[in-house]
Protein backbone atom coordinates (compact mmCIF):
# COMPACT_ATOMS: atom_id res chain seq x y z
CA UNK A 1 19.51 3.93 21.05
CA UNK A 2 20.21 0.45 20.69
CA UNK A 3 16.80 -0.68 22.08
CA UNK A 4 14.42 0.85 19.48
CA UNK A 5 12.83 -0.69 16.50
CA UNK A 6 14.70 -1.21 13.42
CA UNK A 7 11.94 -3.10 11.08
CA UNK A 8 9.81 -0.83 9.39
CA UNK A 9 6.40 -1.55 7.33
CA UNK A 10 6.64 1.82 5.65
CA UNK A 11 3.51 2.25 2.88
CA UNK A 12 2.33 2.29 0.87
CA UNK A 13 -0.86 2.58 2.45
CA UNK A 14 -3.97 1.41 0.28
CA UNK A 15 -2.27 -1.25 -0.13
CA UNK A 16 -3.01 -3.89 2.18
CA UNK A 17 -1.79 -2.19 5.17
CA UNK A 18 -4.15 -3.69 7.62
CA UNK A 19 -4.01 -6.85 6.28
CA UNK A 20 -0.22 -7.15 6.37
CA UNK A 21 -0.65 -5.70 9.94
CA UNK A 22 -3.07 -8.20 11.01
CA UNK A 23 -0.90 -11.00 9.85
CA UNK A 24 2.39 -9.73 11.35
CA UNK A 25 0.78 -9.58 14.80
CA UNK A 26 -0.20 -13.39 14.68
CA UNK A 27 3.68 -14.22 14.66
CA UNK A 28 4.84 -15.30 17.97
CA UNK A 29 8.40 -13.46 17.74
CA UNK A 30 6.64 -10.30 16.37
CA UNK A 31 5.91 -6.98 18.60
CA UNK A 32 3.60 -4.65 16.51
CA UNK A 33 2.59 -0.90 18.19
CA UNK A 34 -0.51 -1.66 20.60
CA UNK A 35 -2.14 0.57 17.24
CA UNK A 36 -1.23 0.88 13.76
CA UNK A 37 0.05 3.50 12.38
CA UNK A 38 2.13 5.17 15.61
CA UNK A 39 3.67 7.57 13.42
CA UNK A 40 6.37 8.30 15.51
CA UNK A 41 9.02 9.32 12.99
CA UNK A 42 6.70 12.13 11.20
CA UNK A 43 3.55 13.67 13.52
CA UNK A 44 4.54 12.06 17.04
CA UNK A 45 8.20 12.69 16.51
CA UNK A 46 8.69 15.67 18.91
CA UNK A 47 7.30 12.92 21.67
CA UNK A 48 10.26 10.64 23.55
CA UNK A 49 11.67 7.22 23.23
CA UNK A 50 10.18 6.13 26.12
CA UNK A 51 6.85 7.10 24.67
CA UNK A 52 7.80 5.38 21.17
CA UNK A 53 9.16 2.27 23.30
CA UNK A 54 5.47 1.63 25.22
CA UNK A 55 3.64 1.01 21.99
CA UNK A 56 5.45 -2.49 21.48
CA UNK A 57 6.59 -5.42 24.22
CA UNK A 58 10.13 -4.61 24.32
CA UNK A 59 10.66 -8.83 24.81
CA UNK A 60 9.60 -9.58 21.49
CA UNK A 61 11.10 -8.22 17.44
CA UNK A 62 9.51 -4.67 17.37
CA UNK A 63 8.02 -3.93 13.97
CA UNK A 64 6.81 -0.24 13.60
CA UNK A 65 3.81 -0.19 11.24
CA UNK A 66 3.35 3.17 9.85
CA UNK A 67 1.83 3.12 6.06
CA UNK A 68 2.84 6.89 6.14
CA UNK A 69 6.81 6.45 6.57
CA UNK A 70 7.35 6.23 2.67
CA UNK A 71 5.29 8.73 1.28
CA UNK A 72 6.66 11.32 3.75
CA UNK A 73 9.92 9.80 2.61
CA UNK A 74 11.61 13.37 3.31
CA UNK A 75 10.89 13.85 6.41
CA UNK A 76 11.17 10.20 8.07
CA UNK A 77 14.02 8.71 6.10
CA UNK A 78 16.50 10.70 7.52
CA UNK A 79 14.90 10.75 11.21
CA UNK A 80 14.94 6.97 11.12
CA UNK A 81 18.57 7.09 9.68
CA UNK A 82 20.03 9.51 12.30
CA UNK A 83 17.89 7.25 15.39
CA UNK A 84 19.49 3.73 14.11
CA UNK A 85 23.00 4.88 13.34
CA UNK A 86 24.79 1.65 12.67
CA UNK A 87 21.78 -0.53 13.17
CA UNK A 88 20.79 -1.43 9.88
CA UNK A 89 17.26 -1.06 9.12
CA UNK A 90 14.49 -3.19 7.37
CA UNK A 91 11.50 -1.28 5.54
CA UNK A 92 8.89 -3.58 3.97
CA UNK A 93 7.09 -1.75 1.05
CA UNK A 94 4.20 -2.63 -0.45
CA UNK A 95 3.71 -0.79 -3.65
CA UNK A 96 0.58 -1.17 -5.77
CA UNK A 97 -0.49 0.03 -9.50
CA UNK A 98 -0.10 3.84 -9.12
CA UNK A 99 -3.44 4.19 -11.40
CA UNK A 100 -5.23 2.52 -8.59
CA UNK A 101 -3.32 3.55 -5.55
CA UNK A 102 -3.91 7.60 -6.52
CA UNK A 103 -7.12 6.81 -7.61
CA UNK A 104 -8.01 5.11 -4.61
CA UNK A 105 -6.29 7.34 -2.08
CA UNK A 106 -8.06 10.32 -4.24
CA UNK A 107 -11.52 8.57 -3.30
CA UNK A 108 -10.61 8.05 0.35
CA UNK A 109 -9.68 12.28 0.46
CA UNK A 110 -13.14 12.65 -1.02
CA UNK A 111 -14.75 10.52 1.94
CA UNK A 112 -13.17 11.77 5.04
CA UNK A 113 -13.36 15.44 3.76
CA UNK A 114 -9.95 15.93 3.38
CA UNK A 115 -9.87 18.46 0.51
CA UNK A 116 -12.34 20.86 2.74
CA UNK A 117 -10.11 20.78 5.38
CA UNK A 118 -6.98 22.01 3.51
CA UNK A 119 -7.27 25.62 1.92
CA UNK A 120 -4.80 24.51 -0.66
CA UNK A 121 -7.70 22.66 -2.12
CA UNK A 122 -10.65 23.49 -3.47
CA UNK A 123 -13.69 21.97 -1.92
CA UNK A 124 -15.48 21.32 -4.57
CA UNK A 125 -13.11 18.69 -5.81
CA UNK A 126 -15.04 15.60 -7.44
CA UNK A 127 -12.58 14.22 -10.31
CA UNK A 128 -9.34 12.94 -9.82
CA UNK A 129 -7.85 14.17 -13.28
CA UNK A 130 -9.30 17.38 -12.67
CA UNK A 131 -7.85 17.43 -9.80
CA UNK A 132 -4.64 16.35 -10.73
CA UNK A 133 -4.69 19.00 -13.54
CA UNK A 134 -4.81 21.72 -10.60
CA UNK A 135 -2.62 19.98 -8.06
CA UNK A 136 0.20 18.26 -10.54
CA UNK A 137 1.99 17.69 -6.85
CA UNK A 138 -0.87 15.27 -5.87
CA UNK A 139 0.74 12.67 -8.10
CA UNK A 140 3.89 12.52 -6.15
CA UNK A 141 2.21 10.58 -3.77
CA UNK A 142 2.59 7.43 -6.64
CA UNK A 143 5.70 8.59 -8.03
CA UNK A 144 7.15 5.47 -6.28
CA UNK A 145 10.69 5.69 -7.73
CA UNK A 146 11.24 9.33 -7.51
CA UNK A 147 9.99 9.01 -3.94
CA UNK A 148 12.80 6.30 -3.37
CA UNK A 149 15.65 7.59 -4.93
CA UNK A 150 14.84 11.39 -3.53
CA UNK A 151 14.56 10.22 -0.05
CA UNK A 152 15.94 7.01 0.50
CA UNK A 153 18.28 5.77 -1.87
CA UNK A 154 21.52 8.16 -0.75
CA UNK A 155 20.66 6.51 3.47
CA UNK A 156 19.91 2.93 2.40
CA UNK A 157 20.61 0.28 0.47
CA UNK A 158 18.26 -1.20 -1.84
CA UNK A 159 18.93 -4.93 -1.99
CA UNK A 160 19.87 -4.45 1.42
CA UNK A 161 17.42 -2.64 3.73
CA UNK A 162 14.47 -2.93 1.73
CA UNK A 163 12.11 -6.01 1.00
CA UNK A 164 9.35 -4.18 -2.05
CA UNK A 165 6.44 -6.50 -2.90
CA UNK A 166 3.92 -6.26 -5.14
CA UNK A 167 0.39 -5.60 -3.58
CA UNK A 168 -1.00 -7.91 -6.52
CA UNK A 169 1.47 -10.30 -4.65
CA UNK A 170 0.55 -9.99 -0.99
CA UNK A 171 -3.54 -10.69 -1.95
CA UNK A 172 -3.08 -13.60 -4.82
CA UNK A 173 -0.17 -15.23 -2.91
CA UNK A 174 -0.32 -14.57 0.33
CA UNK A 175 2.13 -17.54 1.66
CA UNK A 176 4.69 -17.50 -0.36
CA UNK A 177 4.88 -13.43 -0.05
CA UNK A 178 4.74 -13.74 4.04
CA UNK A 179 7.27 -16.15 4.12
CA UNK A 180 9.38 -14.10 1.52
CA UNK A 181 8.81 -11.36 4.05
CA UNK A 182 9.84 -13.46 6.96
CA UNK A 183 12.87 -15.03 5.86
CA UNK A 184 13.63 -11.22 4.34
CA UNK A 185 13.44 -10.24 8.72
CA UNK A 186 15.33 -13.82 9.74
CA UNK A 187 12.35 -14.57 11.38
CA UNK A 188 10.61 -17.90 11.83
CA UNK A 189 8.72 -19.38 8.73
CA UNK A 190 5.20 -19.43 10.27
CA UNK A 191 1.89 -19.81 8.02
CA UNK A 192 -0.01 -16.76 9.48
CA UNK A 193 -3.72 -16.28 8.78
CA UNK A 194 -6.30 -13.73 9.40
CA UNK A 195 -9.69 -13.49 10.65
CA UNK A 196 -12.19 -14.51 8.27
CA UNK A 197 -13.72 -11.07 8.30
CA UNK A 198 -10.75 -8.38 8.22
CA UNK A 199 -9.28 -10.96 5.22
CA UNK A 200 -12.84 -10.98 3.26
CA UNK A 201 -12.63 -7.40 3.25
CA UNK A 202 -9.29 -7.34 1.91
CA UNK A 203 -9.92 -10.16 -0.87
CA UNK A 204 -13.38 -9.19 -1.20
CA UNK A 205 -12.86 -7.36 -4.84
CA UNK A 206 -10.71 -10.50 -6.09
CA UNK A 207 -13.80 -12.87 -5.14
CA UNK A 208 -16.43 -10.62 -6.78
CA UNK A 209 -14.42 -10.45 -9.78
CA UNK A 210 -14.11 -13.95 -9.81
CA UNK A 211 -18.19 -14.32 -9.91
CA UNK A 212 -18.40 -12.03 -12.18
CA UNK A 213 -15.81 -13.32 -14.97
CA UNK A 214 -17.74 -16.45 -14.39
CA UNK A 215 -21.51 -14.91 -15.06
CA UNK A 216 -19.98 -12.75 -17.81
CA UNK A 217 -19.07 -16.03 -19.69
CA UNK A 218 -22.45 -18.22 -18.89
CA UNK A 219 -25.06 -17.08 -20.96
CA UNK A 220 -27.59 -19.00 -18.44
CA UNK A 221 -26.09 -17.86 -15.24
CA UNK A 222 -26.18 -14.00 -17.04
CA UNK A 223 -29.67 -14.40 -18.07
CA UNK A 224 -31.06 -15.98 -14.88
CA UNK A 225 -29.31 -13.75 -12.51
CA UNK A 226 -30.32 -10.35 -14.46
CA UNK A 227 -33.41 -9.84 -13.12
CA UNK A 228 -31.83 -10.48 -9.41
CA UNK A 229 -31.90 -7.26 -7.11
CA UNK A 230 -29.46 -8.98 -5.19
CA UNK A 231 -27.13 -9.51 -7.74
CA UNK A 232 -27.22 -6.46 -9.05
CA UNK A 233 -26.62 -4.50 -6.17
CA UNK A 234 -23.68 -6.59 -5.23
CA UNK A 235 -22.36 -5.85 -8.17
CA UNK A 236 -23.12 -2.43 -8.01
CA UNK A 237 -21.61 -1.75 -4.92
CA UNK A 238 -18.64 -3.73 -4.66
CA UNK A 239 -17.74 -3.96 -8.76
CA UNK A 240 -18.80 -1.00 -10.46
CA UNK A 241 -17.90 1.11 -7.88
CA UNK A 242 -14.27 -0.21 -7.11
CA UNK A 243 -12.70 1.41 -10.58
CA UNK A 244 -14.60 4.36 -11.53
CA UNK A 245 -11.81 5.53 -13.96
CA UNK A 246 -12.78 4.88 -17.59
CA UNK A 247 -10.45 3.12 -20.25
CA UNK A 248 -9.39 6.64 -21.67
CA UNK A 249 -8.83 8.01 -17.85
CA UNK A 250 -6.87 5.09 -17.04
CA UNK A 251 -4.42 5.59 -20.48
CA UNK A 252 -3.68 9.72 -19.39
CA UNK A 253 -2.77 8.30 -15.93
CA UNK A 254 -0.63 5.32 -17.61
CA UNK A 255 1.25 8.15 -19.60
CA UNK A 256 1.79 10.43 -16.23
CA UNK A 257 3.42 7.30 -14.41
CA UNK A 258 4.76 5.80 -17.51
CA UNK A 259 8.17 6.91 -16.61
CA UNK A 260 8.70 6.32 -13.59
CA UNK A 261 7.24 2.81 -13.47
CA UNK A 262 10.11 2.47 -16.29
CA UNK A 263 12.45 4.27 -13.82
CA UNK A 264 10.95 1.49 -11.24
CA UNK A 265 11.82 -1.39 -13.14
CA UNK A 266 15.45 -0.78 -13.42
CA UNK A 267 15.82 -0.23 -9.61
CA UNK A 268 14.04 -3.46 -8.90
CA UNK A 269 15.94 -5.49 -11.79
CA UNK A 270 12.62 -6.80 -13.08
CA UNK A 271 8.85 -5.47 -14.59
CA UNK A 272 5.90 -5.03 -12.51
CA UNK A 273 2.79 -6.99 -12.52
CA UNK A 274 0.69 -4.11 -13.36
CA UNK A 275 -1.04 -5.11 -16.33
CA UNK A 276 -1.93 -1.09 -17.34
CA UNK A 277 2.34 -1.05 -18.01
CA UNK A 278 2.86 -4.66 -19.58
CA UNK A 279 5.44 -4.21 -22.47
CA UNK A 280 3.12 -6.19 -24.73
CA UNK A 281 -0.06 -3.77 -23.88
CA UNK A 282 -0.62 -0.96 -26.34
């Protein structure tokens, strides 16, 4: 199988997953799967090569974009292992804070009905520590060391096969992190962009922010724009709504993940950016 894909974005998804995607795809070396998320190595695996093979044009550097690879770490690592044999792979993972990423994957479940599809869970699921609480297992999910050295440590190397950014990374400084990621493939350093819109939607929650850091601290801009329906329900929607966890939820997540973020850290040789596990936060 010397003809198949051996660069992998593998997760984690909810973390920039279509944004990385629509970069990749502006690359003129790069062949990504006609649609993300192919899957081939965990749902569509019982499907052939051939099948696998007409997702990408076979003239260009295939790069299969499945989010999912990581997280099902025990099913895929060892498919993809036994497929490449001696062809080394590349997985790109993109790991973000675990208090956000299980939060936000928790909110997405809620959404698409996920929890009254699956008998395992109730259906009357609302809060994520609750939850948690009655499915310890759905932490897993941001147990991103465990995950690594459980699944994919004993078939791959590390420093070798993997290129692990930070999402905070991929959305402050997006350059620097693409070309990190290219010359990581020995690809072509080419400044990729996005549309305007699938990139606002992406950056969207750094922008508001921004605004409202700057309202917070002008006592003219606060009072003026107050009264402002507008405002308001910007800032509803889009701030309010984007971290729903209070300070004292976000501290009994910190102490669930505590660990292995530590556990983290020593694989990666360095601390995360995740200011909920800074050594000089209480």
């Amino acid at each position: 199988m010397n003809n198949i894909p051996n660069i992998f974005h593998i997760g984690t998804q909810r973390a920039g997953s279509t944004f990385l995607f629509n970069l990749l795809k502006k690359h003129p070396q790069i062949s990504l799967s006609k649609r993300q998320e192919i899957h081939y190595y965990t749902s569509n695996f019982e499907k052939s090569i051939d099948w696998y093979l007409n997702q990408f044009d076979e003239n260009k550097i295939m790069i299969d974009t499945s989010p999912k690879l990581f997280q099902k770490g025990y099913i895929s690592a060892k498919r993809i292992y036994n497929n490449l044999g001696k062809k080394k792979p590349k997985f790109i993972l993109v790991l973000r804070n675990p208090i956000d990423y299980i939060n936000s994957h928790f909110r997405m479940h809620l959404k698409t009905g996920f929890f009254k599809k699956h008998e395992n869970y109730s259906s009357k699921t609302k809060n994520l520590l609750n939850h948690l609480e009655n499915h310890p297992e759905y932490l897993d999910r941001a147990l991103y060391a465990k995950n690594l050295k459980e699944n994919w440590l004993d078939l791959f190397d590390i420093k070798k096969n993997f290129k692990i950014i930070f999402f905070n990374d991929l959305i402050n400084n997006k350059d620097n992190t693409i070309k990190e990621i290219l010359g990581f493939l020995d690809l072509k350093d080419v400044k990729l962009s996005t549309d305007i819109i699938s990139q606002n939607k992406i950056l969207r929650t750094r922008f508001l922010y921004k605004i409202k850091d700057i309202v917070v601290k002008n006592d003219f801009l606060k009072e003026t724009l107050k009264g402002s329906y507008f405002f308001n329900e910007i800032y509803r929607r889009f701030l309010t709504e984007k971290d729903n966890l209070s300070n004292n939820d976000r501290k009994i997540l910190k102490d669930l993940f505590k660990d292995d973020v530590k556990s983290l850290e020593e694989l990666l040789g360095k601390n995360v950016p995740w200011k909920d596990f800074r050594k000089d936060k209480n």
